[in-house]
N, C-alpha and C. Protein backbone atom coordinates (compact mmCIF):
# COMPACT_ATOMS: atom_id res chain seq x y z
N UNK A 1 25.38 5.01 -0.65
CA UNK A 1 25.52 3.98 -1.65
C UNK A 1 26.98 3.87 -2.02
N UNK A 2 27.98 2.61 -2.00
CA UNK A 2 28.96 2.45 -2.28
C UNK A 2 29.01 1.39 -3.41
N UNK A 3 30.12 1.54 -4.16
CA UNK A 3 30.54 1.47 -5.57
C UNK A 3 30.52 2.41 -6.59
N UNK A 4 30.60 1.78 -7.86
CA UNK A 4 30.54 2.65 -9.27
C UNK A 4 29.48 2.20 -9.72
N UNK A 5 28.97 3.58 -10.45
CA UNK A 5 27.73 3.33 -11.15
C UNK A 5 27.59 1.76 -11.88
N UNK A 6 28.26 1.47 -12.60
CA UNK A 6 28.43 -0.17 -13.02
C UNK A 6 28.48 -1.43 -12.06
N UNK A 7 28.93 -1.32 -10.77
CA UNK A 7 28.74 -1.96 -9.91
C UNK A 7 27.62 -1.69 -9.50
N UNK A 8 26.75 -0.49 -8.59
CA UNK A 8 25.65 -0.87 -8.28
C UNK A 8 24.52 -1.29 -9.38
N UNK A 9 24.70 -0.73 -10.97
CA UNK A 9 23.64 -1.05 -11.98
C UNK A 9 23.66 -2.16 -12.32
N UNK A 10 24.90 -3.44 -11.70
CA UNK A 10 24.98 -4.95 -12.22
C UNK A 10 24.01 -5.76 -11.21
N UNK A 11 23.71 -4.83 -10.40
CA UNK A 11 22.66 -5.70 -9.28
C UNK A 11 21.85 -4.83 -8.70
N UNK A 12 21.23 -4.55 -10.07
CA UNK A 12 19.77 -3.61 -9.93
C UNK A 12 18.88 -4.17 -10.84
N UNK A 13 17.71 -4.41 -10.86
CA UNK A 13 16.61 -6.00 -11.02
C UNK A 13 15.50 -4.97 -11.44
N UNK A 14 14.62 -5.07 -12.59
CA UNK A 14 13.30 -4.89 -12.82
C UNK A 14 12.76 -6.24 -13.17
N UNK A 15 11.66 -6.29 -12.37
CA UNK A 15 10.97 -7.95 -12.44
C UNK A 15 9.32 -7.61 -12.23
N UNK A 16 8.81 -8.36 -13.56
CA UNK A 16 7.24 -8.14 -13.69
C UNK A 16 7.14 -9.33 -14.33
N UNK A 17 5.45 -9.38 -14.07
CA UNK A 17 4.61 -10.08 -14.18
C UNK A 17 3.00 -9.87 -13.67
N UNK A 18 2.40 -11.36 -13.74
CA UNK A 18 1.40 -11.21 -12.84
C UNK A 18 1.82 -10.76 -11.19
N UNK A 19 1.06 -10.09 -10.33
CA UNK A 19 1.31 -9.47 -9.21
C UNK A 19 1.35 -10.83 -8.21
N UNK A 20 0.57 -12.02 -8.52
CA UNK A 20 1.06 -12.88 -7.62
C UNK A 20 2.13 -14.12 -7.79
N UNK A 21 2.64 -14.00 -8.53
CA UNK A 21 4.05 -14.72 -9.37
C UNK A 21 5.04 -13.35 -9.26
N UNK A 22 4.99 -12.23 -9.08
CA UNK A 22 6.13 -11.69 -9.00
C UNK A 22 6.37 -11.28 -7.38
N UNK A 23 5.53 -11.45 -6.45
CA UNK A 23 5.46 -11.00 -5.22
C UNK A 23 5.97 -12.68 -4.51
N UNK A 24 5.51 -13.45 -4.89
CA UNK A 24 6.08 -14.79 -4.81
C UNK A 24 7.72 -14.98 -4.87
N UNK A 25 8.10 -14.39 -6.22
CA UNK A 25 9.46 -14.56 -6.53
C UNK A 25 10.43 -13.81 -5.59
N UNK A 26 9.96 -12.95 -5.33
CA UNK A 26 10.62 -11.44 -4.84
C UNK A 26 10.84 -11.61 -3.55
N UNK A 27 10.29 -12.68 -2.78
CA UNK A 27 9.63 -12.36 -1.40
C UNK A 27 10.93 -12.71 -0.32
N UNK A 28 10.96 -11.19 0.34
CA UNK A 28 12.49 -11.67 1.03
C UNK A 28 13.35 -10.51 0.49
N UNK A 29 12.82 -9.82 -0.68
CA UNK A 29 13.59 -8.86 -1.23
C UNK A 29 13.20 -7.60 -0.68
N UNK A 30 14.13 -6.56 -0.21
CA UNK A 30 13.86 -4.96 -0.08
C UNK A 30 13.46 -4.42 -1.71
N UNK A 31 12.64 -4.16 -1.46
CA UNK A 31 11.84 -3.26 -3.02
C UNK A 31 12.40 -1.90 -2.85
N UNK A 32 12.80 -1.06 -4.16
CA UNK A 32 12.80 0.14 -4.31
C UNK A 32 11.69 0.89 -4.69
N UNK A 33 10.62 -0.03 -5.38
CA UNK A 33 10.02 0.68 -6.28
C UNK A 33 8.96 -0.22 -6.60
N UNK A 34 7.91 0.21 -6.44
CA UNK A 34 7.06 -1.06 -7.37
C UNK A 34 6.12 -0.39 -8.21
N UNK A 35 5.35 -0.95 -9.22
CA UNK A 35 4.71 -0.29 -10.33
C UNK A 35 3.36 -1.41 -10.41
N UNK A 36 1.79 -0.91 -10.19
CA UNK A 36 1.04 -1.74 -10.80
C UNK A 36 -0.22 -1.40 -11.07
N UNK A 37 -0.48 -2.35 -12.60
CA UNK A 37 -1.74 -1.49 -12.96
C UNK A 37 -2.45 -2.91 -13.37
N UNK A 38 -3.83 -2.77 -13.17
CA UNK A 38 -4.57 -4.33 -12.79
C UNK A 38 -3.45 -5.46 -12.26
N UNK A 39 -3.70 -6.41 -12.80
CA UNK A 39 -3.04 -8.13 -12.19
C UNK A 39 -1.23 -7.75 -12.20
N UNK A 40 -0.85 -6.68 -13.05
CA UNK A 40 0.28 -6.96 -13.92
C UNK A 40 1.18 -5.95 -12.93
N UNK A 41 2.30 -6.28 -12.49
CA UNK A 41 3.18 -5.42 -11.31
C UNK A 41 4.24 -5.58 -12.14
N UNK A 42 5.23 -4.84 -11.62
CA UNK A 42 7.00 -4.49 -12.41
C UNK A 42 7.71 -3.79 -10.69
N UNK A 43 8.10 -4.32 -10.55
CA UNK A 43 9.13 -3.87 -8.72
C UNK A 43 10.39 -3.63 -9.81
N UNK A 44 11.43 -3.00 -8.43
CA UNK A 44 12.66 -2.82 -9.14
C UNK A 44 13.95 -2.76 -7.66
N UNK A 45 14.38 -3.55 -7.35
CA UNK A 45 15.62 -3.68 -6.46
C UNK A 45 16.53 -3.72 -7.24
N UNK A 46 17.75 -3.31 -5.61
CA UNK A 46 19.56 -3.61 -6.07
C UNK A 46 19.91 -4.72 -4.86
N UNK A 47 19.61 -5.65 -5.10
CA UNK A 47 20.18 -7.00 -4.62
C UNK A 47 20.58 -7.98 -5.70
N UNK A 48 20.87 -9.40 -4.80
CA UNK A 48 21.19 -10.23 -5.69
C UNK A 48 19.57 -10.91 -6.14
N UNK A 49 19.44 -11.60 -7.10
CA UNK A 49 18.27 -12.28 -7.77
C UNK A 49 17.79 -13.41 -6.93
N UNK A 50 17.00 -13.61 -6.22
CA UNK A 50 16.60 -14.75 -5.33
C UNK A 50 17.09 -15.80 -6.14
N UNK A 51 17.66 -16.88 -4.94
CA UNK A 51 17.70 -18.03 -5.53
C UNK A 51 16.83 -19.18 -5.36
N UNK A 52 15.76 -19.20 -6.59
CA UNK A 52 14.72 -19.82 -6.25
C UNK A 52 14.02 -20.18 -7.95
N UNK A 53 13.26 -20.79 -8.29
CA UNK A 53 13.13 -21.24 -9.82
C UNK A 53 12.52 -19.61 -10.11
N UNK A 54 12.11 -19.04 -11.45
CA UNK A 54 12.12 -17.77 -11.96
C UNK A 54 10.29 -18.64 -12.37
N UNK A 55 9.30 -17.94 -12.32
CA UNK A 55 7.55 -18.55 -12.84
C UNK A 55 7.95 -18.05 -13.95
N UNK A 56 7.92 -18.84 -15.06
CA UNK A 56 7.65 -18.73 -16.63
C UNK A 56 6.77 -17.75 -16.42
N UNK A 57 6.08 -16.78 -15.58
CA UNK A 57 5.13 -15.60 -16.21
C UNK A 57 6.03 -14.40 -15.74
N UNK A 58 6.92 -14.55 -15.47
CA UNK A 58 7.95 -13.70 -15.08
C UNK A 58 8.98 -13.06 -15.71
N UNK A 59 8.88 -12.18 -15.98
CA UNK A 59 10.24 -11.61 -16.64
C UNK A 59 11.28 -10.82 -15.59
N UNK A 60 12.83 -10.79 -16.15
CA UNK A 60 13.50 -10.25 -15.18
C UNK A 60 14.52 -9.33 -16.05
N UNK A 61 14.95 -8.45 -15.80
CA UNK A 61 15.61 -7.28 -16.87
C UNK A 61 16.67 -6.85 -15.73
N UNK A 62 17.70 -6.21 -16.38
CA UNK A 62 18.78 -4.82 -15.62
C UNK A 62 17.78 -4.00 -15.31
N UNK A 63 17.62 -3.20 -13.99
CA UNK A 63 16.90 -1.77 -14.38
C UNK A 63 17.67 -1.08 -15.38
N UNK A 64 16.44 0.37 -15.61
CA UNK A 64 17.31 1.09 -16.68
C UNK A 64 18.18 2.41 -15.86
N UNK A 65 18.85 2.16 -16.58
CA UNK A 65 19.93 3.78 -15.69
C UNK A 65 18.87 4.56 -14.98
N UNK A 66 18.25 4.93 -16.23
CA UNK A 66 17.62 6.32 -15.92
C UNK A 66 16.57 6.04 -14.45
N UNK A 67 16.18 5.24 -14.40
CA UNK A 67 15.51 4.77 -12.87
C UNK A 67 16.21 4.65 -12.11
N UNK A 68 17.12 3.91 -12.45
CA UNK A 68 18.18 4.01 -11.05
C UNK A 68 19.21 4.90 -10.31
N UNK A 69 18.97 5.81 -11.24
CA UNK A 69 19.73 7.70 -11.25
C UNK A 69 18.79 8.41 -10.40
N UNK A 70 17.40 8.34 -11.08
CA UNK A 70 16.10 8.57 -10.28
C UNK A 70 15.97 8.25 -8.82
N UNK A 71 15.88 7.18 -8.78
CA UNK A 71 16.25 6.88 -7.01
C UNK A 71 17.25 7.34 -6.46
N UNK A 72 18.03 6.61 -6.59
CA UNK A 72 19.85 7.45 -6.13
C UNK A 72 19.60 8.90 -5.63
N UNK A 73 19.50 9.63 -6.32
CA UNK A 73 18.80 11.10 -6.74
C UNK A 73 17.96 11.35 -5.43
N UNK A 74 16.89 10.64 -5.63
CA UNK A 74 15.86 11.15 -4.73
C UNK A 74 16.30 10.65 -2.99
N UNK A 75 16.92 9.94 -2.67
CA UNK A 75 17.52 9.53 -1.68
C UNK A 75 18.70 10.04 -1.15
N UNK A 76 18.93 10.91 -2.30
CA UNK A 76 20.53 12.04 -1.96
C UNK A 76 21.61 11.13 -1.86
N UNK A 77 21.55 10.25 -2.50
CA UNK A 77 23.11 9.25 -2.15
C UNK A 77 23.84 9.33 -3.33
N UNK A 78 23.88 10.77 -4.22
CA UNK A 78 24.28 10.81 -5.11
C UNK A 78 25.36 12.11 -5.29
């Protein structure tokens, strides 16, 4: 992994929703991580944000450090 922690955490993505509006949005993206419990999913990449309209059932956030330390971590690129 190359950069500074601030560089790779400016293009690191948690994005949830319903599981078929966020698999929609995403699609094309390398996933790090995905999270889901009934309809409702939360993935988490370090790319750029598709460019494509965002589904109003969608939310999109920074990941949080602490997840993205977590990976890093577990992948030894740290």
């Amino acid at each position: 992994m190359n950069g500074s922690i601030d560089e790779v955490s400016s293009k690191s993505y948690s994005v949830s929703g319903p599981a078929e509006d966020v698999n929609s949005y995403i699609d094309g993206v390398k996933v790090l991580d995905e999270e889901q419990l009934g309809r409702y999913k939360t993935v988490h990449f370090m790319d750029q944000l598709p460019d494509r309209e965002v589904p109003a059932s969608v939310d999109i956030e920074k990941m949080k450090l602490q997840k993205l330390l977590v990976y890093i971590m577990d992948r030894g690129e740290l």
